[in-house]
C-alpha atoms as a PDB file:
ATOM      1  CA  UNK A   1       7.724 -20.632 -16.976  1.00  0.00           C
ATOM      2  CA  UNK A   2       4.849 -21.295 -19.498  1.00  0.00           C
ATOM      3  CA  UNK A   3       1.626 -19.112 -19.438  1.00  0.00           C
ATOM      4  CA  UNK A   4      -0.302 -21.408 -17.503  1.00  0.00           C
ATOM      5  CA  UNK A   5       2.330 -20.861 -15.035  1.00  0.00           C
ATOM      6  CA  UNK A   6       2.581 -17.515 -14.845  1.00  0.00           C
ATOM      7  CA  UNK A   7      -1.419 -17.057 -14.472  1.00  0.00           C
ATOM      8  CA  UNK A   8      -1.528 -19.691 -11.531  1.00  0.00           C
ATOM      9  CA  UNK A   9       1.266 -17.165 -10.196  1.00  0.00           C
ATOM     10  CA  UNK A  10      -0.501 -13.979 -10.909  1.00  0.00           C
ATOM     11  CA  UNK A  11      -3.821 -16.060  -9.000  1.00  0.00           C
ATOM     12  CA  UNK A  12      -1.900 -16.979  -5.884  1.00  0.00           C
ATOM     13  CA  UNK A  13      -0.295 -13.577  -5.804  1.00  0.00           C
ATOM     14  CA  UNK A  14      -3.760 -11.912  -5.804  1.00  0.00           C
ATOM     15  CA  UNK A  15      -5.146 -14.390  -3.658  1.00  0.00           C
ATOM     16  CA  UNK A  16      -2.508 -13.447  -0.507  1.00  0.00           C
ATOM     17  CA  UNK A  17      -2.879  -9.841  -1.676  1.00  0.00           C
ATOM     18  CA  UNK A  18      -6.542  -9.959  -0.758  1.00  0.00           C
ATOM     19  CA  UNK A  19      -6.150 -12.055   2.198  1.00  0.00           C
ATOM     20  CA  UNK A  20      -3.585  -9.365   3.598  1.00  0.00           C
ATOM     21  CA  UNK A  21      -5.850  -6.509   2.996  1.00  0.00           C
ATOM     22  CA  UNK A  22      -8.582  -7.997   4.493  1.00  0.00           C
ATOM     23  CA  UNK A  23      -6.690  -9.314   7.742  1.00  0.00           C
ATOM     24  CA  UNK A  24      -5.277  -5.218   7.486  1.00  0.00           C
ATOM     25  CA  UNK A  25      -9.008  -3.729   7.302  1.00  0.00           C
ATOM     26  CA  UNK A  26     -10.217  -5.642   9.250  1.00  0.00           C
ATOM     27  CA  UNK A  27      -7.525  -4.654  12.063  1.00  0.00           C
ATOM     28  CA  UNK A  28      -7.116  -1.026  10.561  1.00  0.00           C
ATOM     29  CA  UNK A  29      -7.855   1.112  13.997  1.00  0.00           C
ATOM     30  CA  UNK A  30      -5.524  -0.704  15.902  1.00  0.00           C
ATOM     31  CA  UNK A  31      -2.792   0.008  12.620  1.00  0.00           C
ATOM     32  CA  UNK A  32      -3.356   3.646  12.633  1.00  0.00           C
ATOM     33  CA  UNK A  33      -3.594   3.926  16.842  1.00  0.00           C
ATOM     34  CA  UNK A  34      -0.002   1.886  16.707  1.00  0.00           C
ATOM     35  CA  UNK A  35       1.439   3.686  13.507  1.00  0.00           C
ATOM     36  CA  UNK A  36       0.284   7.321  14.919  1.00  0.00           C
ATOM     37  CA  UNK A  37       2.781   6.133  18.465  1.00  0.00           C
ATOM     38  CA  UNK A  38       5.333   4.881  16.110  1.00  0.00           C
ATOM     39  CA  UNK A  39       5.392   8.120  13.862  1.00  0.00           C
ATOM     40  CA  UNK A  40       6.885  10.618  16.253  1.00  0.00           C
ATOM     41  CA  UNK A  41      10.034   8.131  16.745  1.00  0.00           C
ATOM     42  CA  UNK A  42      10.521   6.183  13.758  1.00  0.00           C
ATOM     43  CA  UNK A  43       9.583   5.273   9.938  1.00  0.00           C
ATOM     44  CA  UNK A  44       6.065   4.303   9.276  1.00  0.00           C
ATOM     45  CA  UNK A  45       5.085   2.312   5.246  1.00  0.00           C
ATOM     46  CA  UNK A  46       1.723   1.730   3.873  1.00  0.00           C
ATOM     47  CA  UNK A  47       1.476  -0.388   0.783  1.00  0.00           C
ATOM     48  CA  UNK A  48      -1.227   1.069  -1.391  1.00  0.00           C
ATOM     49  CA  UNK A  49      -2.447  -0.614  -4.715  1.00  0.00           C
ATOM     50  CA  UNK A  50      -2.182   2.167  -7.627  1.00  0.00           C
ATOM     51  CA  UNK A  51      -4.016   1.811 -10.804  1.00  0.00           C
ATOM     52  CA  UNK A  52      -3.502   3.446 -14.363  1.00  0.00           C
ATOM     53  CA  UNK A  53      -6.150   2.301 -16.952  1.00  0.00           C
ATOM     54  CA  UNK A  54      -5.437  -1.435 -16.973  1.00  0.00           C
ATOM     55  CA  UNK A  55      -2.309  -1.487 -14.892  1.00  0.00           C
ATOM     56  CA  UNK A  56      -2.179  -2.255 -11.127  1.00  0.00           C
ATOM     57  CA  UNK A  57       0.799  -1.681  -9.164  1.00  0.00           C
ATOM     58  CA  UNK A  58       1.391  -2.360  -5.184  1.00  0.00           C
ATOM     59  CA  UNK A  59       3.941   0.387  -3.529  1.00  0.00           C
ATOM     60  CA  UNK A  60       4.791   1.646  -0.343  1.00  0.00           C
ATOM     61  CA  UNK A  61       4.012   5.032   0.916  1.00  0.00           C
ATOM     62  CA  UNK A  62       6.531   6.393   3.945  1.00  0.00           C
ATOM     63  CA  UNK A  63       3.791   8.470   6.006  1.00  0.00           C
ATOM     64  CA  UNK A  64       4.684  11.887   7.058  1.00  0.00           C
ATOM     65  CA  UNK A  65       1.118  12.885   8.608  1.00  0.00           C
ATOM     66  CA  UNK A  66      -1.785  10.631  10.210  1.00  0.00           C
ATOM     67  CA  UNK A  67      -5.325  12.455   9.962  1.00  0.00           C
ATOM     68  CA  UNK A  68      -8.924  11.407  10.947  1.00  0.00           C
ATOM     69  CA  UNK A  69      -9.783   9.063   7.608  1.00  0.00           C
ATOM     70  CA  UNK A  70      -6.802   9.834   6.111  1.00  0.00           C
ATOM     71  CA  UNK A  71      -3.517   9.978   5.831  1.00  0.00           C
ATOM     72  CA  UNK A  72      -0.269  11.934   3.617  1.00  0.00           C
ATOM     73  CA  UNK A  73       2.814  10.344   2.380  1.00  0.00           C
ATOM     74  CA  UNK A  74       5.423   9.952  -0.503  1.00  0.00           C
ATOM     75  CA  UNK A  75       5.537   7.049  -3.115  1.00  0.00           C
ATOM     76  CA  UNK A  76       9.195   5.489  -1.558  1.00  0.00           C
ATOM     77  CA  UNK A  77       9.859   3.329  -4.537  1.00  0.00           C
ATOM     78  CA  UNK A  78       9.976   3.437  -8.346  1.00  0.00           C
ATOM     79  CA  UNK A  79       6.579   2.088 -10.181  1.00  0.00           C
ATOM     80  CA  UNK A  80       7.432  -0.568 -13.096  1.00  0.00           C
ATOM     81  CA  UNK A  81       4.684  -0.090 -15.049  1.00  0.00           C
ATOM     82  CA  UNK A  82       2.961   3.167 -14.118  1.00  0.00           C
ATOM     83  CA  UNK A  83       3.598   6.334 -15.808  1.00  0.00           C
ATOM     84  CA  UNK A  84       1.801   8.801 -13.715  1.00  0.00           C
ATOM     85  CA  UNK A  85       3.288   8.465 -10.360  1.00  0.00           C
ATOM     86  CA  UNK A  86       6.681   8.576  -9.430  1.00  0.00           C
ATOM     87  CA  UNK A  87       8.951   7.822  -6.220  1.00  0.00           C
ATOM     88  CA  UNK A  88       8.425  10.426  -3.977  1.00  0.00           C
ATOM     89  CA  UNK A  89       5.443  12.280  -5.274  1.00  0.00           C
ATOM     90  CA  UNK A  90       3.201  13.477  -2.361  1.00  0.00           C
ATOM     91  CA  UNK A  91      -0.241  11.325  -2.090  1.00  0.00           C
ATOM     92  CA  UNK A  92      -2.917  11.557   0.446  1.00  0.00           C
ATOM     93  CA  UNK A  93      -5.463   8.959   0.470  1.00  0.00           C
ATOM     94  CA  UNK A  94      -8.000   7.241   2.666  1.00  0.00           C
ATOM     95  CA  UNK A  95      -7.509   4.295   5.542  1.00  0.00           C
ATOM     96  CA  UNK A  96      -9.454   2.205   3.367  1.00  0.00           C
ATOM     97  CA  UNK A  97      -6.084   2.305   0.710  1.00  0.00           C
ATOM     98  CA  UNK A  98      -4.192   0.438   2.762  1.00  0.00           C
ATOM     99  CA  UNK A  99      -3.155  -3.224   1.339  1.00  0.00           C
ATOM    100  CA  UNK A 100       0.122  -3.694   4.364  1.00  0.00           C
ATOM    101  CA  UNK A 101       1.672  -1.919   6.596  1.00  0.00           C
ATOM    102  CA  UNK A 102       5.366  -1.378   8.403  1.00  0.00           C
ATOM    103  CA  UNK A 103       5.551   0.764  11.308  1.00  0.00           C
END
């Protein structure tokens, strides 16, 4: 693939990454109400967008505890490009994080 290519990729990429965070915020109580029920029985993911300096990297997060505005998980996968996060380092971080979900 040429680099025009790869940038129309990289647009339409960001594009649907958008789109699903805004169809996610905009539907976010409903998430965490449904994700808090599916916690006590089964796995629950958020995808989260990390950022070093210039690098930006989507990953999930399997939640282990659902606060008020918040919520506490570890990284479940391996970043490509990040160096200061690792799988399963502990995060906490805000509803407003949340790019996806999978509960």
């Amino acid at each position: 693939m040429d680099k025009e290519g790869i940038k129309n990729l990289r647009f339409i990429h960001t594009e649907c990454s958008i789109k699903r965070k805004e169809k996610t915020q905009s539907n976010i109580k409903k998430i965490i109400t449904k994700c808090r029920i599916g916690l006590k029985t089964h796995s629950v993911y958020f995808k989260i967008k990390f950022i070093e300096e210039l690098k930006i990297e989507n990953m999930w997060v399997k939640v282990t505890k659902i606060n008020d505005d918040t919520f506490t998980g570890t990284i479940d996968n391996n970043p490509f490009t990040l160096t200061n996060c690792q799988c399963g380092d502990i995060v906490t971080l805000k509803f407003t994080d949340i790019e996806d979900y999978a509960c």
